[in-house]
C-alpha atoms as a PDB file:
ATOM      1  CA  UNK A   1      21.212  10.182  16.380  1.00  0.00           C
ATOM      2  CA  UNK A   2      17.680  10.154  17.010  1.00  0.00           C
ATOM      3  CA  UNK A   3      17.028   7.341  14.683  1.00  0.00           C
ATOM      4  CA  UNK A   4      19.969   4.977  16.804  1.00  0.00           C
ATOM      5  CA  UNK A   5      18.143   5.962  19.869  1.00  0.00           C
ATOM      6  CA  UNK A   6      14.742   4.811  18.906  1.00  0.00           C
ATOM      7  CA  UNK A   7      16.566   1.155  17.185  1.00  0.00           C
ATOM      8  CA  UNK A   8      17.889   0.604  20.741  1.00  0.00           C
ATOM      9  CA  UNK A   9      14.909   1.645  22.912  1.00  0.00           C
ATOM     10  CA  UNK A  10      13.127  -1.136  20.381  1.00  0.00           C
ATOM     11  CA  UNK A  11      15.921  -3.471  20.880  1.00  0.00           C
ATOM     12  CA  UNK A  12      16.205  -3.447  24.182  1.00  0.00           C
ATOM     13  CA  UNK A  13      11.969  -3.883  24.783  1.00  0.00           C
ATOM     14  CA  UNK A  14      11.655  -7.093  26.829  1.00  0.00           C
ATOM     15  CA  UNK A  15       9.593  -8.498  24.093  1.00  0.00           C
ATOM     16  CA  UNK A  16      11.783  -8.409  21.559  1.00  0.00           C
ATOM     17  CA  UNK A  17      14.651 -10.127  23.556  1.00  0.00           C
ATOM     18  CA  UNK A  18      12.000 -12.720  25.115  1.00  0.00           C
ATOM     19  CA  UNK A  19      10.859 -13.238  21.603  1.00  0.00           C
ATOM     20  CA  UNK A  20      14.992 -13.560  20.528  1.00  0.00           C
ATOM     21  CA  UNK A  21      15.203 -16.413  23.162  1.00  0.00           C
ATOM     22  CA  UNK A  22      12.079 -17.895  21.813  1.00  0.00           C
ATOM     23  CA  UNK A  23      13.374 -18.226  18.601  1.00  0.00           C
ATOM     24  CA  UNK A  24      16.385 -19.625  19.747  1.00  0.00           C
ATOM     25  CA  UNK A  25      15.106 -22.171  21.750  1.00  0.00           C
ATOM     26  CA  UNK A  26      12.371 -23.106  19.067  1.00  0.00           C
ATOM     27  CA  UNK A  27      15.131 -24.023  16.535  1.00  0.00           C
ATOM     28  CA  UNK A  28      16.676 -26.061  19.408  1.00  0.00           C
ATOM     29  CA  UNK A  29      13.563 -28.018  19.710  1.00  0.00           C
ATOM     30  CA  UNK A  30      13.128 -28.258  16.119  1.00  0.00           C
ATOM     31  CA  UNK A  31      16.104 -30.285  16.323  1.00  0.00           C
ATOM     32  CA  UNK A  32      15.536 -32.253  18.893  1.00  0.00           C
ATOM     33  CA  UNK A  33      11.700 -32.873  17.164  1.00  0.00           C
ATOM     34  CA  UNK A  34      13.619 -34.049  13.976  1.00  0.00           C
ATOM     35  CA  UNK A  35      15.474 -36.613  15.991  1.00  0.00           C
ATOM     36  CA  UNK A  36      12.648 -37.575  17.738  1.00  0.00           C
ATOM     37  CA  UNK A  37      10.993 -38.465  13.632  1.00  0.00           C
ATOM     38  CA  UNK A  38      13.695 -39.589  11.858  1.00  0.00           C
ATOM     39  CA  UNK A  39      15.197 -41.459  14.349  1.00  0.00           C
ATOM     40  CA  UNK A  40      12.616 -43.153  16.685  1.00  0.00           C
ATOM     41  CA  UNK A  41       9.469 -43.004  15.202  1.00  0.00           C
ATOM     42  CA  UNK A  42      10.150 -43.404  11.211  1.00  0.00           C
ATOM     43  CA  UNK A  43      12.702 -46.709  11.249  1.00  0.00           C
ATOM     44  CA  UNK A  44       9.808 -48.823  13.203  1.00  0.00           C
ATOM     45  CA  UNK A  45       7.329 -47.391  10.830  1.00  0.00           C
ATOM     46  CA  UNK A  46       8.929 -48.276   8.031  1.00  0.00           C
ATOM     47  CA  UNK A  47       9.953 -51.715   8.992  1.00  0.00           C
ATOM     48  CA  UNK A  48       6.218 -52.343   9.684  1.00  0.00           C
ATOM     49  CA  UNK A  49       5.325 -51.665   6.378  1.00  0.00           C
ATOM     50  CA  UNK A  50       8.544 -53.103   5.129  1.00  0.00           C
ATOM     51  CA  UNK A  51       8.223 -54.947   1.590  1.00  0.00           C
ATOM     52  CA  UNK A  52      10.140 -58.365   1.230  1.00  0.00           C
ATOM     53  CA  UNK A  53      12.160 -57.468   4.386  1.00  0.00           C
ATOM     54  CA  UNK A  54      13.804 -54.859   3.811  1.00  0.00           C
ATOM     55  CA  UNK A  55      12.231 -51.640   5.721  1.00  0.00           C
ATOM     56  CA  UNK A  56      10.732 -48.694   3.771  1.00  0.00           C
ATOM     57  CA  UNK A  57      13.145 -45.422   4.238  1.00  0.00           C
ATOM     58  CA  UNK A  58      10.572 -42.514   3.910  1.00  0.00           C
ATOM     59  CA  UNK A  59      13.091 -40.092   2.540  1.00  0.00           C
ATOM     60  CA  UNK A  60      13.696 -42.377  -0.611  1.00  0.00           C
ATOM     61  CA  UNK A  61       9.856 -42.546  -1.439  1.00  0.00           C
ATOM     62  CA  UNK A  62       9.531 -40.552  -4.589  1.00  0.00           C
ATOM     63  CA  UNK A  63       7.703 -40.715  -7.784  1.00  0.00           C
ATOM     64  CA  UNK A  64       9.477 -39.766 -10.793  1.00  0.00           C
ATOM     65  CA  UNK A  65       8.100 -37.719 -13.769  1.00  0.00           C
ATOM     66  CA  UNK A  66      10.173 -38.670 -16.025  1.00  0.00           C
ATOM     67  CA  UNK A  67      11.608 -41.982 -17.731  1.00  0.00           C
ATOM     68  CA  UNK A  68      14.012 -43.474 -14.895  1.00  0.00           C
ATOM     69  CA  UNK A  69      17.052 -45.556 -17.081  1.00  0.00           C
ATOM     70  CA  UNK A  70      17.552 -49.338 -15.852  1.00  0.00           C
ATOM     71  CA  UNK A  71      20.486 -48.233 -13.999  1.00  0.00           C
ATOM     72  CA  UNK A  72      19.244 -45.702 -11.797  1.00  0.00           C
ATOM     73  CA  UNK A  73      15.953 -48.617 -10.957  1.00  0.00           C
ATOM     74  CA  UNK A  74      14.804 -48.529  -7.187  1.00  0.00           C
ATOM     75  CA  UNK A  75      17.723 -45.686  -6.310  1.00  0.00           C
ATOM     76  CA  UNK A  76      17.653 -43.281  -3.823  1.00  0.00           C
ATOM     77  CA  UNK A  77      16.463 -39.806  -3.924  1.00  0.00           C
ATOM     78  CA  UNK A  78      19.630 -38.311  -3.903  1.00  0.00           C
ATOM     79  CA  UNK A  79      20.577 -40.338  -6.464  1.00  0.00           C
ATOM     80  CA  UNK A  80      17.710 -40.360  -8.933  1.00  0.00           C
ATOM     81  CA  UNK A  81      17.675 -36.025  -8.412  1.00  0.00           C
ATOM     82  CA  UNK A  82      21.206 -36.073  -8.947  1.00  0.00           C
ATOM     83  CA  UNK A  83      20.959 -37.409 -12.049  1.00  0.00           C
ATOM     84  CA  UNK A  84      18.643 -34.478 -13.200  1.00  0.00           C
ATOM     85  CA  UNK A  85      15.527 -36.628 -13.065  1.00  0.00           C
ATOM     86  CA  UNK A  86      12.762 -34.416 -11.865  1.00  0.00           C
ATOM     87  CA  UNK A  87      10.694 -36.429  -8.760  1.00  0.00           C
ATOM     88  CA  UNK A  88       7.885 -35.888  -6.808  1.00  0.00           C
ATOM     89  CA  UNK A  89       9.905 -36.499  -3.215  1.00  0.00           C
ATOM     90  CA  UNK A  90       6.213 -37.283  -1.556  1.00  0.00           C
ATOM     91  CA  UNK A  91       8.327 -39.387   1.783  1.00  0.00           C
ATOM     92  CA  UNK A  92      10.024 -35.946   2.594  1.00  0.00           C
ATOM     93  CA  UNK A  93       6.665 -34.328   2.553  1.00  0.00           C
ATOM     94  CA  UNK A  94       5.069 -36.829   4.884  1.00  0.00           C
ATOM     95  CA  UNK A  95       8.158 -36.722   6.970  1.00  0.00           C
ATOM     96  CA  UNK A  96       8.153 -32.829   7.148  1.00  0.00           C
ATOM     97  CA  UNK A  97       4.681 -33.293   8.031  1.00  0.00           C
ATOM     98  CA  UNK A  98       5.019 -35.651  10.901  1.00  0.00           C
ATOM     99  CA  UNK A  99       7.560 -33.343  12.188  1.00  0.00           C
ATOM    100  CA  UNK A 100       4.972 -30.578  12.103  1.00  0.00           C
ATOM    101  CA  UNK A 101       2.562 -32.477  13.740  1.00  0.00           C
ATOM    102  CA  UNK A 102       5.236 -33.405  16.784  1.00  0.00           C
ATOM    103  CA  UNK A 103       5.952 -30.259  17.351  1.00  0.00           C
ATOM    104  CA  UNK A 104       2.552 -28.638  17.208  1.00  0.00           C
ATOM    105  CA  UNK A 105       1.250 -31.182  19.811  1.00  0.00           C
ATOM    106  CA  UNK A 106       4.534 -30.393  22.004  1.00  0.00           C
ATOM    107  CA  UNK A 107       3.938 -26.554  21.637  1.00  0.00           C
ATOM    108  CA  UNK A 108       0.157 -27.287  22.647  1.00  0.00           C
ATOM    109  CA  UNK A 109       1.125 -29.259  25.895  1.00  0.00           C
ATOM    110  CA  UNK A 110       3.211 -26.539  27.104  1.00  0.00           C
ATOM    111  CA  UNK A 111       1.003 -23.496  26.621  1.00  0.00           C
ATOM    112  CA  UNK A 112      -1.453 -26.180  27.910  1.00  0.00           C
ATOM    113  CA  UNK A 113       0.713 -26.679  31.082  1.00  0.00           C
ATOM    114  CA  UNK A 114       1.316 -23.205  31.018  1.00  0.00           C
ATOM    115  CA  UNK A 115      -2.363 -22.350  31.097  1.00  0.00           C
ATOM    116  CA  UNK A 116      -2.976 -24.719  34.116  1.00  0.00           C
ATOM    117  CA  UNK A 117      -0.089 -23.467  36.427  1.00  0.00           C
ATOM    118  CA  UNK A 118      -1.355 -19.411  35.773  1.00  0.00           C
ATOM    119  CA  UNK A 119      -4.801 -20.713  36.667  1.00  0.00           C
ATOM    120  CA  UNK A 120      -3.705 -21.996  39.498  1.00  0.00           C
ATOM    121  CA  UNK A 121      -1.317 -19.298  40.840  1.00  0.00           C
ATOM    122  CA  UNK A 122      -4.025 -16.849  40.152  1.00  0.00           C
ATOM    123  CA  UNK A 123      -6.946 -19.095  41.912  1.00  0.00           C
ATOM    124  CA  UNK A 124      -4.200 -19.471  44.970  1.00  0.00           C
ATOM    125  CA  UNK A 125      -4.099 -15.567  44.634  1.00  0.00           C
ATOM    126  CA  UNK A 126      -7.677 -14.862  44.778  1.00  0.00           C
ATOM    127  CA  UNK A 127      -7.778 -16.783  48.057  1.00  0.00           C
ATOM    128  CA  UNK A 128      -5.203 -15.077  49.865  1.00  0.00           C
ATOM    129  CA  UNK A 129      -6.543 -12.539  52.310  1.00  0.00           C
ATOM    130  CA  UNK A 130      -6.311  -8.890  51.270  1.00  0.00           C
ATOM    131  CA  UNK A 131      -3.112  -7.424  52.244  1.00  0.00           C
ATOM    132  CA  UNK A 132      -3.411  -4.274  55.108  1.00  0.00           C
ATOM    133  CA  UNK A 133      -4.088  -0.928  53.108  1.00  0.00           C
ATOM    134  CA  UNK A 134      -1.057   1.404  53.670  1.00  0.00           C
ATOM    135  CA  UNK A 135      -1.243   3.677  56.892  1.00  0.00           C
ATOM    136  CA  UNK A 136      -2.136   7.165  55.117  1.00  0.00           C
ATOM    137  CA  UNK A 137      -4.988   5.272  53.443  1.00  0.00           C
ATOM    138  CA  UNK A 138      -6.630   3.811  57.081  1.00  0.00           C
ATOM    139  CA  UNK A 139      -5.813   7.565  58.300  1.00  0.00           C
ATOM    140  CA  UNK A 140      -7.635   8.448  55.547  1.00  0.00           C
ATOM    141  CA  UNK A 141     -10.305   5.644  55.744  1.00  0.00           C
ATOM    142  CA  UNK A 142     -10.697   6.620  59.509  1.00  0.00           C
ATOM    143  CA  UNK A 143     -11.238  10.155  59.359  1.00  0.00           C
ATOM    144  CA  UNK A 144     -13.665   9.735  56.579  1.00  0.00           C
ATOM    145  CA  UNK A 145     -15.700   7.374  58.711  1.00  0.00           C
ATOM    146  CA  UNK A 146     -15.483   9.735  61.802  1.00  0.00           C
ATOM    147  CA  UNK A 147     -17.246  12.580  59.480  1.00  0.00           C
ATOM    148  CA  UNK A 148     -19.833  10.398  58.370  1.00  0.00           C
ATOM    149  CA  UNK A 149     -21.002   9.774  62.049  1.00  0.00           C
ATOM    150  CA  UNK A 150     -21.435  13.717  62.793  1.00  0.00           C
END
């Protein structure tokens, strides 16, 4: 019994439930972070470097290791590894990396912001006059005065 006691003391730590909605929220915004890649910032980069108009799709860029046959020529990736072709898929790497990137600079702005409002509500803090001590602790104050002076 002791054992179940100690799991749900641990459990129930506001840590460990601040760091479940963390991780919650972080594969949220990995979503949303994927979207952001593979839907707004990948299709304009591949039609810039688009070759004989058609744009580049980064998750077809591969290189193969092995013979490709004539039919499987300037296929996808599914495709080419479906046919038990071994690739180096090199466009999901450098889309996995963008994403990366994204979301590191996203998670940077907000401890960032983060940073900035704490200074702030501490600096506001510091300025605020001193509260009144409580009464027993003027008493106190008071009487210790008065005994200093005789």
């Amino acid at each position: 019994m002791g054992l179940l006691k100690e799991f749900r003391d641990f459990a129930l730590r506001g840590n460990v439930i601040d760091m479940a909605v963390g991780t919650i929220i972080g594969g949220a915004f990995q979503k949303i972070v994927n979207s952001v890649t593979n839907d707004l910032l990948l299709p304009p980069i591949g039609r810039a470097l688009s070759m004989g108009g058609k744009a580049v799709n980064f998750k077809d860029m591969y290189q193969p290791l092995a013979e490709v046959p004539a039919a499987l020529q300037g296929a996808s990736l599914d495709v080419v590894q479906k046919a038990g072709i071994p690739v180096i898929a090199y466009g999901s790497f450098l889309q996995t990396t963008l994403d990366f990137l994204i979301l590191a600079l996203c998670i940077f702005l907000m401890v960032k912001l983060i940073q900035v409002a704490r200074e702030k509500f501490e600096a506001k803090k510091a300025d605020a006059p001193p509260s009144a001590p409580p009464a027993d602790v003027a008493l106190l104050t008071e009487i210790r005065d008065l005994l200093a002076k005789k």
